[in-house]
C-alpha atoms as a PDB file:
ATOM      1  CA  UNK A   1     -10.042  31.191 -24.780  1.00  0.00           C
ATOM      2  CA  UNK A   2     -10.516  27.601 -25.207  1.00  0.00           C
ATOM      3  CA  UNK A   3      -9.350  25.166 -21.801  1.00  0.00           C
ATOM      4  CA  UNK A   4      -8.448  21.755 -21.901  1.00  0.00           C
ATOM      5  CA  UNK A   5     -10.148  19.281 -18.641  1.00  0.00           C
ATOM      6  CA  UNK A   6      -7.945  17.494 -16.562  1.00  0.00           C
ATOM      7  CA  UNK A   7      -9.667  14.790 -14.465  1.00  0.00           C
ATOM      8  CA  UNK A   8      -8.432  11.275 -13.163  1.00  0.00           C
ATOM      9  CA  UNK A   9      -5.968  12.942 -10.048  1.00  0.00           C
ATOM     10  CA  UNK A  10      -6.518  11.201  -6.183  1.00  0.00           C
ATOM     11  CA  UNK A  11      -4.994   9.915  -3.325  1.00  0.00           C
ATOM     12  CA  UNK A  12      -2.384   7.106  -3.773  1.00  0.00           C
ATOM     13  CA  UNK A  13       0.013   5.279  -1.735  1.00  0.00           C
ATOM     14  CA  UNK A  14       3.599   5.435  -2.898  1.00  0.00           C
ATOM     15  CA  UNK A  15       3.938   2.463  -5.416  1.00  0.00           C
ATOM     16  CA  UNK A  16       0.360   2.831  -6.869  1.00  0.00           C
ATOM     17  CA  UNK A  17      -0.593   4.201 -10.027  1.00  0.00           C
ATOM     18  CA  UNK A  18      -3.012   6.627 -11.473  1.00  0.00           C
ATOM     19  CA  UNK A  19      -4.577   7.426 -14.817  1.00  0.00           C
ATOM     20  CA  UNK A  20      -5.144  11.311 -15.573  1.00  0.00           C
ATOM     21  CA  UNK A  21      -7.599  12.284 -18.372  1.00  0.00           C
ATOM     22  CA  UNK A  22      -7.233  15.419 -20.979  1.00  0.00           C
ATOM     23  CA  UNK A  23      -9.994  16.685 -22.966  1.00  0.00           C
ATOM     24  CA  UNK A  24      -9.850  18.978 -25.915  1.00  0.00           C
ATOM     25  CA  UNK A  25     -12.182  20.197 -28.423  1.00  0.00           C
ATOM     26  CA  UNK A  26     -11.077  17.514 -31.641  1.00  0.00           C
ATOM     27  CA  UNK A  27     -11.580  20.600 -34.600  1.00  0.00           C
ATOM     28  CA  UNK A  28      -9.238  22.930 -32.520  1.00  0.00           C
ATOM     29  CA  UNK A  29      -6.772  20.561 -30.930  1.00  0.00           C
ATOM     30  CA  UNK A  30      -6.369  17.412 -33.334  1.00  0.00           C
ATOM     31  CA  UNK A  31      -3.427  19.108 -35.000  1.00  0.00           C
ATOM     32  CA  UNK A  32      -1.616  20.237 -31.783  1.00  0.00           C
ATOM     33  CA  UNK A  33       1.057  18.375 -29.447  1.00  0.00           C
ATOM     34  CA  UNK A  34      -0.513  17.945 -26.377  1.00  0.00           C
ATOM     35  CA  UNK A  35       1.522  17.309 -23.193  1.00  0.00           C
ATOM     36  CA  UNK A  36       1.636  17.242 -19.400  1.00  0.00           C
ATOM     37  CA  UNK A  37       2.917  19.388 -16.657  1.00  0.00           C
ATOM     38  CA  UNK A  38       3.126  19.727 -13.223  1.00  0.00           C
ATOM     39  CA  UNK A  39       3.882  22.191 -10.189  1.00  0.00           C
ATOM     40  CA  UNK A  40       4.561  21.106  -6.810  1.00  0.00           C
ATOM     41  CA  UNK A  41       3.862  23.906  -3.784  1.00  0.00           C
ATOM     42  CA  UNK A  42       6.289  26.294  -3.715  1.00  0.00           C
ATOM     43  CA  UNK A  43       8.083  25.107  -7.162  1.00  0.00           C
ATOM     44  CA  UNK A  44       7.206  26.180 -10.880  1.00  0.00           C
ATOM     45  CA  UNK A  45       5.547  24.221 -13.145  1.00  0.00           C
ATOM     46  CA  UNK A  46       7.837  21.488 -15.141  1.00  0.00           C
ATOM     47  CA  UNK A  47       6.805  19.458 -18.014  1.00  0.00           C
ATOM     48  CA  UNK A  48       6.518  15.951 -18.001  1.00  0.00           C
ATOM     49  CA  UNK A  49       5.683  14.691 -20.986  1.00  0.00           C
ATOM     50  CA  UNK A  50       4.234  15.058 -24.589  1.00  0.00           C
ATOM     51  CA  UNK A  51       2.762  13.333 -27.647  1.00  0.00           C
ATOM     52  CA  UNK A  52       3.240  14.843 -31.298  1.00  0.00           C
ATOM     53  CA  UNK A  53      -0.484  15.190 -32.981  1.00  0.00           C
ATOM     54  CA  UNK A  54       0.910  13.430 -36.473  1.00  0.00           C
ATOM     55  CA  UNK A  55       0.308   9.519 -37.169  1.00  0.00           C
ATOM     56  CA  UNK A  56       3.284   8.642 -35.575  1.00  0.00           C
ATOM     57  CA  UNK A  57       2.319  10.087 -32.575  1.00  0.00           C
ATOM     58  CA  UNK A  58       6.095  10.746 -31.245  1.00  0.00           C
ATOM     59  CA  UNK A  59       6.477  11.090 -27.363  1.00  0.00           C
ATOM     60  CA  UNK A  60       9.075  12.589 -24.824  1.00  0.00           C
ATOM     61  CA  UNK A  61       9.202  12.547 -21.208  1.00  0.00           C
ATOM     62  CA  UNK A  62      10.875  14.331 -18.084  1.00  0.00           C
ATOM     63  CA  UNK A  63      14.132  11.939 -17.120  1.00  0.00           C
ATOM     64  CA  UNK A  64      12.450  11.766 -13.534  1.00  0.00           C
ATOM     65  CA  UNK A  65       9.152   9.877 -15.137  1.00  0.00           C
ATOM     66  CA  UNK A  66      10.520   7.685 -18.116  1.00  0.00           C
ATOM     67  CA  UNK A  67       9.996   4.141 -17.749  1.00  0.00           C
ATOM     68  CA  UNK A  68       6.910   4.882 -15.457  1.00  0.00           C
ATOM     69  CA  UNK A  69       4.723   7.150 -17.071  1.00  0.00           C
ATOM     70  CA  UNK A  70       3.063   6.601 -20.626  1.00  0.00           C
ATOM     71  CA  UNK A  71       1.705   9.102 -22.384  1.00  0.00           C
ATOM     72  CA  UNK A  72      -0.988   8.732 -25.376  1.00  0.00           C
ATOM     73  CA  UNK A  73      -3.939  10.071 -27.473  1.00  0.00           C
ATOM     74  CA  UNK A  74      -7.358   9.251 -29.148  1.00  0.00           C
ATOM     75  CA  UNK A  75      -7.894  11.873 -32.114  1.00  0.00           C
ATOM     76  CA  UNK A  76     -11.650  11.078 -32.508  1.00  0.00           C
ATOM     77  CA  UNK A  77     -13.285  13.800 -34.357  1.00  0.00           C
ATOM     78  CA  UNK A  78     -15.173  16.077 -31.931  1.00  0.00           C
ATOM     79  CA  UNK A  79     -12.636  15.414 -28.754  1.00  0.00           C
ATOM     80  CA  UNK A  80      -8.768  14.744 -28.206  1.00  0.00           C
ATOM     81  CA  UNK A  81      -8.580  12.785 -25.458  1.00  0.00           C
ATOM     82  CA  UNK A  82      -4.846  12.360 -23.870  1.00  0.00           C
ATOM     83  CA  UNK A  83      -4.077  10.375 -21.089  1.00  0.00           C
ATOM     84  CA  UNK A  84      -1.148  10.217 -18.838  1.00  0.00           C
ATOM     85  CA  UNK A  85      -0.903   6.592 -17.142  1.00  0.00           C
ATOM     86  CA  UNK A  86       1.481   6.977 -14.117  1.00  0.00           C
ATOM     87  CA  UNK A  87       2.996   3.887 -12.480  1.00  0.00           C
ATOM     88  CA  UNK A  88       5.417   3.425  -9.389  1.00  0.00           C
ATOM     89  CA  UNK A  89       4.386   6.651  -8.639  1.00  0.00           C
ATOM     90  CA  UNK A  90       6.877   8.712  -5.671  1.00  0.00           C
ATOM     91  CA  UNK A  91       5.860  11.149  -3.014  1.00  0.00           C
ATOM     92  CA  UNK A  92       8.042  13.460  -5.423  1.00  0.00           C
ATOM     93  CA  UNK A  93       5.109  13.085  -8.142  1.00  0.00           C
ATOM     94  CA  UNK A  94       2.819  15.103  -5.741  1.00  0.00           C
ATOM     95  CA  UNK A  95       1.724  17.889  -7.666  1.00  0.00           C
ATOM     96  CA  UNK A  96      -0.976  19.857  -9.148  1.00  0.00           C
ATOM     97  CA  UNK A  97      -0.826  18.131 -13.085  1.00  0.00           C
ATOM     98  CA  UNK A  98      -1.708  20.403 -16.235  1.00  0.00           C
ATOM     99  CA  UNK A  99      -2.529  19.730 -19.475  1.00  0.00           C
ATOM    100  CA  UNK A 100      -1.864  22.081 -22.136  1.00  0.00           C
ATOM    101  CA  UNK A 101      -1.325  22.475 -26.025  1.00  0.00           C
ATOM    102  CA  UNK A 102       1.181  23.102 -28.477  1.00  0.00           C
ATOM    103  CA  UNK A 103       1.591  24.247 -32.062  1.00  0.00           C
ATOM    104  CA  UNK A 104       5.288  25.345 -31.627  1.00  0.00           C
ATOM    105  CA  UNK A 105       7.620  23.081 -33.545  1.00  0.00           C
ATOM    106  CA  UNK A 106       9.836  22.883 -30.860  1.00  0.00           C
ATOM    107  CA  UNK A 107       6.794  21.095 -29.090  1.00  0.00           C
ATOM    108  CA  UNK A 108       9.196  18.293 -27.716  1.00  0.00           C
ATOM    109  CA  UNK A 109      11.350  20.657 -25.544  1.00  0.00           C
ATOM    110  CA  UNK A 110       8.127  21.632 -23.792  1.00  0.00           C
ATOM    111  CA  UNK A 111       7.592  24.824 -25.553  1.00  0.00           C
ATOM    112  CA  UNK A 112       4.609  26.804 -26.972  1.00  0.00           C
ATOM    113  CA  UNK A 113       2.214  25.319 -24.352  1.00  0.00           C
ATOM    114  CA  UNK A 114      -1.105  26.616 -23.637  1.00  0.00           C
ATOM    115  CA  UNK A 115      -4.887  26.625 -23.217  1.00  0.00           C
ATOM    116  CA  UNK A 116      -4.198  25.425 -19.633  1.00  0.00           C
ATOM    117  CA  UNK A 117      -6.937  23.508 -17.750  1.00  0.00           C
ATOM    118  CA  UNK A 118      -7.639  23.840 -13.683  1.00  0.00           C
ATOM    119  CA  UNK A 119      -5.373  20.711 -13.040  1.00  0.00           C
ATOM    120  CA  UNK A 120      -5.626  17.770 -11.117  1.00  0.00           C
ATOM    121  CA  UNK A 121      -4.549  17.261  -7.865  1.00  0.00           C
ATOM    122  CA  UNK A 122      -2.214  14.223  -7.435  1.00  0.00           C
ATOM    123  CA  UNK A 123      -1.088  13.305  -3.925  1.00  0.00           C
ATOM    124  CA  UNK A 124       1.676  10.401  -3.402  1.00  0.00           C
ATOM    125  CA  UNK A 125       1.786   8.755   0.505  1.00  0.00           C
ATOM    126  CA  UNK A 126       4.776   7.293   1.558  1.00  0.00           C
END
């Protein structure tokens, strides 16, 4: 089954930001939502936030990361690239971060995700 690559995660003191990095292969992917999740240690994975795949390229976010994290997407041919740009980032935004895929309608509720990469390790200092 096809993965998706997470990359961009680190160390950051609490206030910084980060930039995490999604790729997908562009033929498969460049008609599926693509969104973000996370799981903190002993906690289940949550979502955090998506981006439709059509022109308008429609978002939705967790409450806990609106106004600080942006989500977007680069549908060039061969590779979707999605990126998660994370600002004022909280000791609470430690977590392993996922990207996945979605072809469910219901795509902004967080469902039908898939194709799950390794993650990314994010780690917030206080």
């Amino acid at each position: 089954q096809v993965q998706l690559v997470e990359s961009g995660g680190g160390l950051v003191q609490a206030g910084g930001s980060l930039r995490l990095s999604c790729a997908a292969p562009g033929r498969t992917f460049n008609s599926y939502a693509m969104g973000w999740f996370r799981q903190a240690p002993g906690k289940e994975r949550e979502f955090v936030a998506a981006i439709n795949w059509s022109g308008d390229d429609s978002t939705r976010y967790a409450d806990s990361v609106k106004g600080r994290f942006t989500i977007s997407r680069d549908n060039a041919y061969n590779t979707v690239t999605v990126d998660l740009q994370m600002n004022s980032l909280k000791p609470e935004d430690t977590a392993v971060y996922y990207c996945g895929a979605s072809s469910s309608g219901s795509w902004n509720y967080g469902r039908g995700f898939g194709f799950w990469g390794q993650g990314t390790q994010v780690t917030v200092s206080s």
